[in-house]
PDB file of N, CA and C in Angstrom:
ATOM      1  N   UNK A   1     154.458 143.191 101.218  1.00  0.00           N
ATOM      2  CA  UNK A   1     153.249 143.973 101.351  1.00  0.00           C
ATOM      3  C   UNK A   1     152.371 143.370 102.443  1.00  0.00           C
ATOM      4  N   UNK A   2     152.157 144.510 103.620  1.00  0.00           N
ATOM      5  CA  UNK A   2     151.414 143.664 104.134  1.00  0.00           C
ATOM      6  C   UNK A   2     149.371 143.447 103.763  1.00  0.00           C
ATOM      7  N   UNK A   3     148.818 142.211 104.463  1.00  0.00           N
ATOM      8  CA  UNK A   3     147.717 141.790 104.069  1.00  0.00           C
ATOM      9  C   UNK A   3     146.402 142.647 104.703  1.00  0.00           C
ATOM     10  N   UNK A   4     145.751 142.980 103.591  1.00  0.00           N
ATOM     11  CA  UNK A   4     144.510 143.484 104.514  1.00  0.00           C
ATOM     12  C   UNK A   4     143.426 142.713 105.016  1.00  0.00           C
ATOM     13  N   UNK A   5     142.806 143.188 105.864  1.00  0.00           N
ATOM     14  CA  UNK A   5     142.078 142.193 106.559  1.00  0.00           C
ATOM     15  C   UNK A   5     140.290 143.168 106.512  1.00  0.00           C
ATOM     16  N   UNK A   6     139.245 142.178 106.584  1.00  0.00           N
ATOM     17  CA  UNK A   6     138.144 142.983 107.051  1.00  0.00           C
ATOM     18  C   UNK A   6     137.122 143.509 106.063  1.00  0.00           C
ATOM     19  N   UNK A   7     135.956 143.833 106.389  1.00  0.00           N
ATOM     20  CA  UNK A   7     135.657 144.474 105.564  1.00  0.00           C
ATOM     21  C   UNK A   7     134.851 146.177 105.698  1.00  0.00           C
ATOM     22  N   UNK A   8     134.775 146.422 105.037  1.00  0.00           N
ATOM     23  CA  UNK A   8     135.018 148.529 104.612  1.00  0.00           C
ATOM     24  C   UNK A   8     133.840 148.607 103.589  1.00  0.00           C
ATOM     25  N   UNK A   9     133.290 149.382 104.296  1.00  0.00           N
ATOM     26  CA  UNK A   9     131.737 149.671 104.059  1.00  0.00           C
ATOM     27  C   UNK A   9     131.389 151.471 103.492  1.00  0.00           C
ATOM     28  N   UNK A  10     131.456 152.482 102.999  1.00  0.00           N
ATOM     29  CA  UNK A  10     131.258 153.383 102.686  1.00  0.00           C
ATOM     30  C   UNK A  10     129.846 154.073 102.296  1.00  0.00           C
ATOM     31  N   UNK A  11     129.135 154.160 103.229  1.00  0.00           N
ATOM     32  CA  UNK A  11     127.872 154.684 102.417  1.00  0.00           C
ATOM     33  C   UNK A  11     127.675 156.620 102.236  1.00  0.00           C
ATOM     34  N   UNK A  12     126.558 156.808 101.407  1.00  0.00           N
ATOM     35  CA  UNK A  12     126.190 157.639 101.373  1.00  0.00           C
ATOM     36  C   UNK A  12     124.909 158.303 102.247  1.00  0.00           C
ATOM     37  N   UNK A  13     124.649 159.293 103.172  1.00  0.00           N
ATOM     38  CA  UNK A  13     123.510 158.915 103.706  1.00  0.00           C
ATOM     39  C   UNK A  13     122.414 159.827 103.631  1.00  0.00           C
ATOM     40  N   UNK A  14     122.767 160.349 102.440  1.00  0.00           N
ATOM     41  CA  UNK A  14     121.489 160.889 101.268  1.00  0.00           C
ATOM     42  C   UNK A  14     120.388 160.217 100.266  1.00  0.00           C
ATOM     43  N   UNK A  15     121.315 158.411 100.316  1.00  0.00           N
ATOM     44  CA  UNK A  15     120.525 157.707  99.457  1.00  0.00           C
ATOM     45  C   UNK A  15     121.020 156.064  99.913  1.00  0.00           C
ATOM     46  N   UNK A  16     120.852 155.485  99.110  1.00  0.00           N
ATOM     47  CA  UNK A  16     121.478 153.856  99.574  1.00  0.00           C
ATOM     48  C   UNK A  16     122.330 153.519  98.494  1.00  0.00           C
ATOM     49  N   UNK A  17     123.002 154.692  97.805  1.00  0.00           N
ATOM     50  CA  UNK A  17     124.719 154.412  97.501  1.00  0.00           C
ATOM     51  C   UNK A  17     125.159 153.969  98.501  1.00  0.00           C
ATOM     52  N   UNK A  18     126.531 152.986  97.888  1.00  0.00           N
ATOM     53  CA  UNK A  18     127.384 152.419  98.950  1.00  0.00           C
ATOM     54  C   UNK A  18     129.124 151.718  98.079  1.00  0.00           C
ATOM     55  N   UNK A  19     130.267 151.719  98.473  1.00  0.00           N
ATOM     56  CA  UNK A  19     131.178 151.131  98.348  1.00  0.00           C
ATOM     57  C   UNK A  19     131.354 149.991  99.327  1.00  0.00           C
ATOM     58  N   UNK A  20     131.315 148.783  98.882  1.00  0.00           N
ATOM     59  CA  UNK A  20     131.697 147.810 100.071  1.00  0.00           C
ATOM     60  C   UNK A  20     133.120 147.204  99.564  1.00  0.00           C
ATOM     61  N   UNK A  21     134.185 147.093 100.172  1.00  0.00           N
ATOM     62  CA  UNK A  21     135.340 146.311 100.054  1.00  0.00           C
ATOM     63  C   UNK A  21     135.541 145.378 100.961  1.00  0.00           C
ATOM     64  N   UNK A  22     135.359 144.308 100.558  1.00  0.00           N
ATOM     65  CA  UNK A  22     135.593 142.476 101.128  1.00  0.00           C
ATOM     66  C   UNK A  22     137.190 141.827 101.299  1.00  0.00           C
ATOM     67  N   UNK A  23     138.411 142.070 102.425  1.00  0.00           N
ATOM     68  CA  UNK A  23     139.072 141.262 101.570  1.00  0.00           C
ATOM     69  C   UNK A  23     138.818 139.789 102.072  1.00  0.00           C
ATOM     70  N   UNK A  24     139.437 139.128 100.955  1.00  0.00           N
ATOM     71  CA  UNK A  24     139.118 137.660 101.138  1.00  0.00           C
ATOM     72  C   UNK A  24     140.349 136.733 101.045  1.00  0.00           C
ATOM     73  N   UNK A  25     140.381 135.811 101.381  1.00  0.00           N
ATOM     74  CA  UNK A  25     141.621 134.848 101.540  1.00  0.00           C
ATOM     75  C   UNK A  25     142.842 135.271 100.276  1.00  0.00           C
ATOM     76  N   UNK A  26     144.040 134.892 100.635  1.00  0.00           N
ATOM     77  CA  UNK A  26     145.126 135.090  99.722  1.00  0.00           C
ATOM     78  C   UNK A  26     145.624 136.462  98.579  1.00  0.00           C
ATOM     79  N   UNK A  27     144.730 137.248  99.538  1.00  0.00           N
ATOM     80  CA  UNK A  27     145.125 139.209  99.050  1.00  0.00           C
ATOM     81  C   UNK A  27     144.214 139.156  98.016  1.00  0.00           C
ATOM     82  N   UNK A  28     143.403 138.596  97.852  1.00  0.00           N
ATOM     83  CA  UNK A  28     142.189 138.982  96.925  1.00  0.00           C
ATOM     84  C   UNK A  28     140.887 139.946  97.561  1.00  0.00           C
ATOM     85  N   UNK A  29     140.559 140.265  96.765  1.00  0.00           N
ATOM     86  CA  UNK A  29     139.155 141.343  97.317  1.00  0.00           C
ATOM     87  C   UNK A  29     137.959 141.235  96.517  1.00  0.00           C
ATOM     88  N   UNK A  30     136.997 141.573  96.874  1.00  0.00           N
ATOM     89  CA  UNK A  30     135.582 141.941  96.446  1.00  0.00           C
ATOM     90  C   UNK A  30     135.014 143.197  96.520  1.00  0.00           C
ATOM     91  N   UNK A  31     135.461 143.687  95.422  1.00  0.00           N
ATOM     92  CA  UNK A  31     134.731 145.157  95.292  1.00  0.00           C
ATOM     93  C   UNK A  31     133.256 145.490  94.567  1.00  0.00           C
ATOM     94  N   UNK A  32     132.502 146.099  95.710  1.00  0.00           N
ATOM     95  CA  UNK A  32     130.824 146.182  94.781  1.00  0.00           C
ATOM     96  C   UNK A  32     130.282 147.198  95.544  1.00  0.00           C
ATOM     97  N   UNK A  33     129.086 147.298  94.998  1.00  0.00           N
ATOM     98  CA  UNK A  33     128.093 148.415  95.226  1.00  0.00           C
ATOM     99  C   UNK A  33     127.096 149.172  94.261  1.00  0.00           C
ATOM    100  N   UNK A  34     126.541 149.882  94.509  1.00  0.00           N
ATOM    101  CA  UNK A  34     125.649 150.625  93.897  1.00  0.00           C
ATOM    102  C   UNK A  34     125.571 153.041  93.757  1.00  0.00           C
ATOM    103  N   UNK A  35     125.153 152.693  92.976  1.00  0.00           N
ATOM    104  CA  UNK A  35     125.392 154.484  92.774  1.00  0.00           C
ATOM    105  C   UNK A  35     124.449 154.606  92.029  1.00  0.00           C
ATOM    106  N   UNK A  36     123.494 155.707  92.358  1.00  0.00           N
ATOM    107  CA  UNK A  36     122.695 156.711  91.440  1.00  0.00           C
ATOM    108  C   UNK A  36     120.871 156.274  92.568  1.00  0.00           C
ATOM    109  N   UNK A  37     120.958 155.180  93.364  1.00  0.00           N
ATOM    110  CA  UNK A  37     119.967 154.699  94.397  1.00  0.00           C
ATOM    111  C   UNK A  37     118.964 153.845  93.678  1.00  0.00           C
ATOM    112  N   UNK A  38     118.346 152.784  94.121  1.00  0.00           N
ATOM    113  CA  UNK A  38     117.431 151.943  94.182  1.00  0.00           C
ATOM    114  C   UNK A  38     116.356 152.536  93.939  1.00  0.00           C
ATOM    115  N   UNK A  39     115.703 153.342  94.439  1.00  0.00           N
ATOM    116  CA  UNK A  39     114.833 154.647  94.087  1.00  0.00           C
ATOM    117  C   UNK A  39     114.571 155.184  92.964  1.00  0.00           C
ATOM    118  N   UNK A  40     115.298 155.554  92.345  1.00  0.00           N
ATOM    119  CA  UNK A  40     115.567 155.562  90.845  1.00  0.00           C
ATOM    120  C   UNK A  40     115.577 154.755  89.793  1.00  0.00           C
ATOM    121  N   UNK A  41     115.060 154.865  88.160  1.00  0.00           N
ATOM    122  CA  UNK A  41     114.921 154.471  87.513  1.00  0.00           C
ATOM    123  C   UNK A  41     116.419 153.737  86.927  1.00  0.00           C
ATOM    124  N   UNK A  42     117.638 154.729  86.986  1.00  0.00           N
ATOM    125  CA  UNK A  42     118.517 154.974  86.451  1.00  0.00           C
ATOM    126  C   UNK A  42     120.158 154.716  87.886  1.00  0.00           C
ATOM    127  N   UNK A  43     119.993 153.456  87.894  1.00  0.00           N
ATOM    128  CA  UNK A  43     120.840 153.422  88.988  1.00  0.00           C
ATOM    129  C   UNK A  43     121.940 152.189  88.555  1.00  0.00           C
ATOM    130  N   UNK A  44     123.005 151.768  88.889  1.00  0.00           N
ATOM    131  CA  UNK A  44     124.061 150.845  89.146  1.00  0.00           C
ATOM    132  C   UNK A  44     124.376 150.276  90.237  1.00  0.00           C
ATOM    133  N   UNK A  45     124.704 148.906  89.879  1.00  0.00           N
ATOM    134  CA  UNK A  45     125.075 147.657  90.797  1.00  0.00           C
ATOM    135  C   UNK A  45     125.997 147.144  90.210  1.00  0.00           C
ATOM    136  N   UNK A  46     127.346 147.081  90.587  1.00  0.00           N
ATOM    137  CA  UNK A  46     128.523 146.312  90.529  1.00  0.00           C
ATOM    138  C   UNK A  46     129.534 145.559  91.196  1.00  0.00           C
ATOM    139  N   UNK A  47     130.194 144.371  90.553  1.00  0.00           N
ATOM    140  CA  UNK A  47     131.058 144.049  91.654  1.00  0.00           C
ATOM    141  C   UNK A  47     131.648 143.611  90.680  1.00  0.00           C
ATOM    142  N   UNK A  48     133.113 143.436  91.278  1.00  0.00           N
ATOM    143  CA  UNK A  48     134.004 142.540  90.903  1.00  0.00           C
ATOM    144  C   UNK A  48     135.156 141.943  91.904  1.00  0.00           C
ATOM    145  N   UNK A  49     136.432 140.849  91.211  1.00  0.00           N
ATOM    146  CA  UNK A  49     137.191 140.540  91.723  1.00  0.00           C
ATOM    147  C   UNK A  49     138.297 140.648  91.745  1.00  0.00           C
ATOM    148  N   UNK A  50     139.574 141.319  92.481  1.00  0.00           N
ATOM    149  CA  UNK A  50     140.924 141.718  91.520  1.00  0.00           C
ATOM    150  C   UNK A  50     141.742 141.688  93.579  1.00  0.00           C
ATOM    151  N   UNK A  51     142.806 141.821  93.303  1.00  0.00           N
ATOM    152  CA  UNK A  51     143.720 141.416  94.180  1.00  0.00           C
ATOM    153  C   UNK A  51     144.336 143.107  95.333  1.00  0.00           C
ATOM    154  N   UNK A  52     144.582 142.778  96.233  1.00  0.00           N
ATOM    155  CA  UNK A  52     144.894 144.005  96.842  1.00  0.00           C
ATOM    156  C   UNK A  52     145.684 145.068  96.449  1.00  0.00           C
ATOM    157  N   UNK A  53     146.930 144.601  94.940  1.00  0.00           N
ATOM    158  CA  UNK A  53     147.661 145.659  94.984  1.00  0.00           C
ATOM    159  C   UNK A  53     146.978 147.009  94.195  1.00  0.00           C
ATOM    160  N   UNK A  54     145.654 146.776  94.194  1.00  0.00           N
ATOM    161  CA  UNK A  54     144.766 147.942  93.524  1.00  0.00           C
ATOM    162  C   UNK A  54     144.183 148.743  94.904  1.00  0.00           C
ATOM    163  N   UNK A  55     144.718 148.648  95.870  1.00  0.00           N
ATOM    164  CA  UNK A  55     143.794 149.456  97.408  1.00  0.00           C
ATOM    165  C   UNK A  55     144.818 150.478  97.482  1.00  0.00           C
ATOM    166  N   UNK A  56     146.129 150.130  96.629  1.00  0.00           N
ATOM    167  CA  UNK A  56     146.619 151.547  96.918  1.00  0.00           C
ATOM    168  C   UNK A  56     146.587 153.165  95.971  1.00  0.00           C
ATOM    169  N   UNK A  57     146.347 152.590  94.797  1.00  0.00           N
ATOM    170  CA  UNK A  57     145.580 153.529  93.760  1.00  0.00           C
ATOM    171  C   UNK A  57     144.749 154.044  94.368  1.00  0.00           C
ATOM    172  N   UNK A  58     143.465 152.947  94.258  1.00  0.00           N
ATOM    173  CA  UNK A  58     142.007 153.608  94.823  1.00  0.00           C
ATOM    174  C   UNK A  58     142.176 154.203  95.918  1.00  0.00           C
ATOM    175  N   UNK A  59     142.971 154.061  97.238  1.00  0.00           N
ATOM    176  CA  UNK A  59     142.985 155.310  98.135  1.00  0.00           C
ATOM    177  C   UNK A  59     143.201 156.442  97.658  1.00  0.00           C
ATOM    178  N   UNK A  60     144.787 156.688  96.572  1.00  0.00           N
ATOM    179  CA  UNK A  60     145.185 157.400  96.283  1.00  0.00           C
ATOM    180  C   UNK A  60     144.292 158.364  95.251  1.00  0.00           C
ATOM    181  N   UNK A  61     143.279 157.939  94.667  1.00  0.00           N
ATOM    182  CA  UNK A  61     142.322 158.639  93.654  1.00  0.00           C
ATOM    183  C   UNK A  61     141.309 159.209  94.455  1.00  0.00           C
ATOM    184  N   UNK A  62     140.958 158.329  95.448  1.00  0.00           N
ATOM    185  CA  UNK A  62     139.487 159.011  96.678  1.00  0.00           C
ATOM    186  C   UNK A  62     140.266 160.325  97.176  1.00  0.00           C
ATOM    187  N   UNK A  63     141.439 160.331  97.854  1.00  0.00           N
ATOM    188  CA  UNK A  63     141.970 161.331  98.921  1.00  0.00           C
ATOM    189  C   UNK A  63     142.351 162.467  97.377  1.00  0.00           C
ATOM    190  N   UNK A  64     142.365 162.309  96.341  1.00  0.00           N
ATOM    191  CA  UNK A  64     142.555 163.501  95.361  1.00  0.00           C
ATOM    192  C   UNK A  64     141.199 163.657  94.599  1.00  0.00           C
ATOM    193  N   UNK A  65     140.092 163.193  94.843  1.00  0.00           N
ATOM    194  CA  UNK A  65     138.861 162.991  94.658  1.00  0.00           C
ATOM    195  C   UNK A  65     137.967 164.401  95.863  1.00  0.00           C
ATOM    196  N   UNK A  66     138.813 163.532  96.894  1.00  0.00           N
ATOM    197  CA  UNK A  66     137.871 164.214  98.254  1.00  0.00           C
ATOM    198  C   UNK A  66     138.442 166.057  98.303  1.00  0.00           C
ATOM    199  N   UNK A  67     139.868 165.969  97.717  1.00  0.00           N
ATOM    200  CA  UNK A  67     140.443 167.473  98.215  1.00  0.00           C
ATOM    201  C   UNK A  67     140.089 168.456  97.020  1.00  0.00           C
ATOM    202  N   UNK A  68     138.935 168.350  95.819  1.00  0.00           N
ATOM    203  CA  UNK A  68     138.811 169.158  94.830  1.00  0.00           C
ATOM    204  C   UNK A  68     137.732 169.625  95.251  1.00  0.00           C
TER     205      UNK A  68
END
Protein backbone atom coordinates (compact mmCIF):
# COMPACT_ATOMS: atom_id res chain seq x y z
CA UNK A 1 0.00 0.00 0.00
CA UNK A 2 1.34 2.94 -0.89
CA UNK A 3 1.99 5.93 1.90
CA UNK A 4 0.13 9.08 2.06
CA UNK A 5 1.74 12.07 2.51
CA UNK A 6 0.47 15.79 3.48
CA UNK A 7 -2.10 17.34 4.75
CA UNK A 8 -6.05 17.78 3.34
CA UNK A 9 -8.01 20.44 4.53
CA UNK A 10 -11.87 20.51 3.53
CA UNK A 11 -13.83 23.42 4.48
CA UNK A 12 -17.17 24.62 4.23
CA UNK A 13 -17.55 28.20 3.11
CA UNK A 14 -20.92 28.92 4.54
CA UNK A 15 -19.54 28.57 8.04
CA UNK A 16 -16.14 27.46 9.77
CA UNK A 17 -16.98 23.69 9.40
CA UNK A 18 -13.98 21.92 8.37
CA UNK A 19 -12.41 18.23 7.82
CA UNK A 20 -8.67 18.34 8.33
CA UNK A 21 -6.64 15.05 7.58
CA UNK A 22 -2.89 15.02 8.95
CA UNK A 23 -0.88 12.12 7.79
CA UNK A 24 1.81 11.55 10.15
CA UNK A 25 4.88 9.33 10.38
CA UNK A 26 4.49 5.42 9.90
CA UNK A 27 0.78 5.46 7.97
CA UNK A 28 -0.84 6.93 10.87
CA UNK A 29 -3.23 9.95 10.60
CA UNK A 30 -4.99 12.66 12.45
CA UNK A 31 -8.41 13.11 11.76
CA UNK A 32 -10.40 16.33 13.27
CA UNK A 33 -12.59 19.11 12.90
CA UNK A 34 -15.65 20.76 13.62
CA UNK A 35 -19.44 20.77 12.27
CA UNK A 36 -22.58 22.64 13.10
CA UNK A 37 -19.96 26.29 13.48
CA UNK A 38 -18.42 28.13 16.36
CA UNK A 39 -21.25 30.56 16.03
CA UNK A 40 -23.57 28.41 17.37
CA UNK A 41 -24.64 27.22 20.56
CA UNK A 42 -24.81 23.63 19.38
CA UNK A 43 -21.65 22.74 17.51
CA UNK A 44 -18.75 19.80 17.44
CA UNK A 45 -15.05 19.46 17.71
CA UNK A 46 -13.32 16.23 17.12
CA UNK A 47 -10.31 14.39 16.53
CA UNK A 48 -8.83 11.34 16.59
CA UNK A 49 -6.04 8.81 15.75
CA UNK A 50 -6.27 5.59 13.53
CA UNK A 51 -3.95 4.46 10.64
CA UNK A 52 -4.35 4.99 6.80
CA UNK A 53 -6.07 1.83 5.87
CA UNK A 54 -9.36 3.81 6.84
CA UNK A 55 -8.71 6.71 3.76
CA UNK A 56 -10.03 4.21 1.61
CA UNK A 57 -13.58 3.73 3.08
CA UNK A 58 -13.87 7.35 3.92
CA UNK A 59 -13.24 8.29 0.24
CA UNK A 60 -15.44 5.66 -0.70
CA UNK A 61 -18.51 6.94 1.66
CA UNK A 62 -17.82 10.92 0.66
CA UNK A 63 -17.93 10.10 -3.32
CA UNK A 64 -21.48 8.02 -2.42
CA UNK A 65 -22.28 10.82 0.01
CA UNK A 66 -21.55 13.57 -2.70
CA UNK A 67 -23.63 11.61 -5.71
CA UNK A 68 -27.20 11.50 -3.65
Amino acid sequence: MRAWSGTYQINDYDSDDYILIECLKLGHISISGQVGGSHSEEFLRYKFLTDQTVLGELISRWRKMLLM
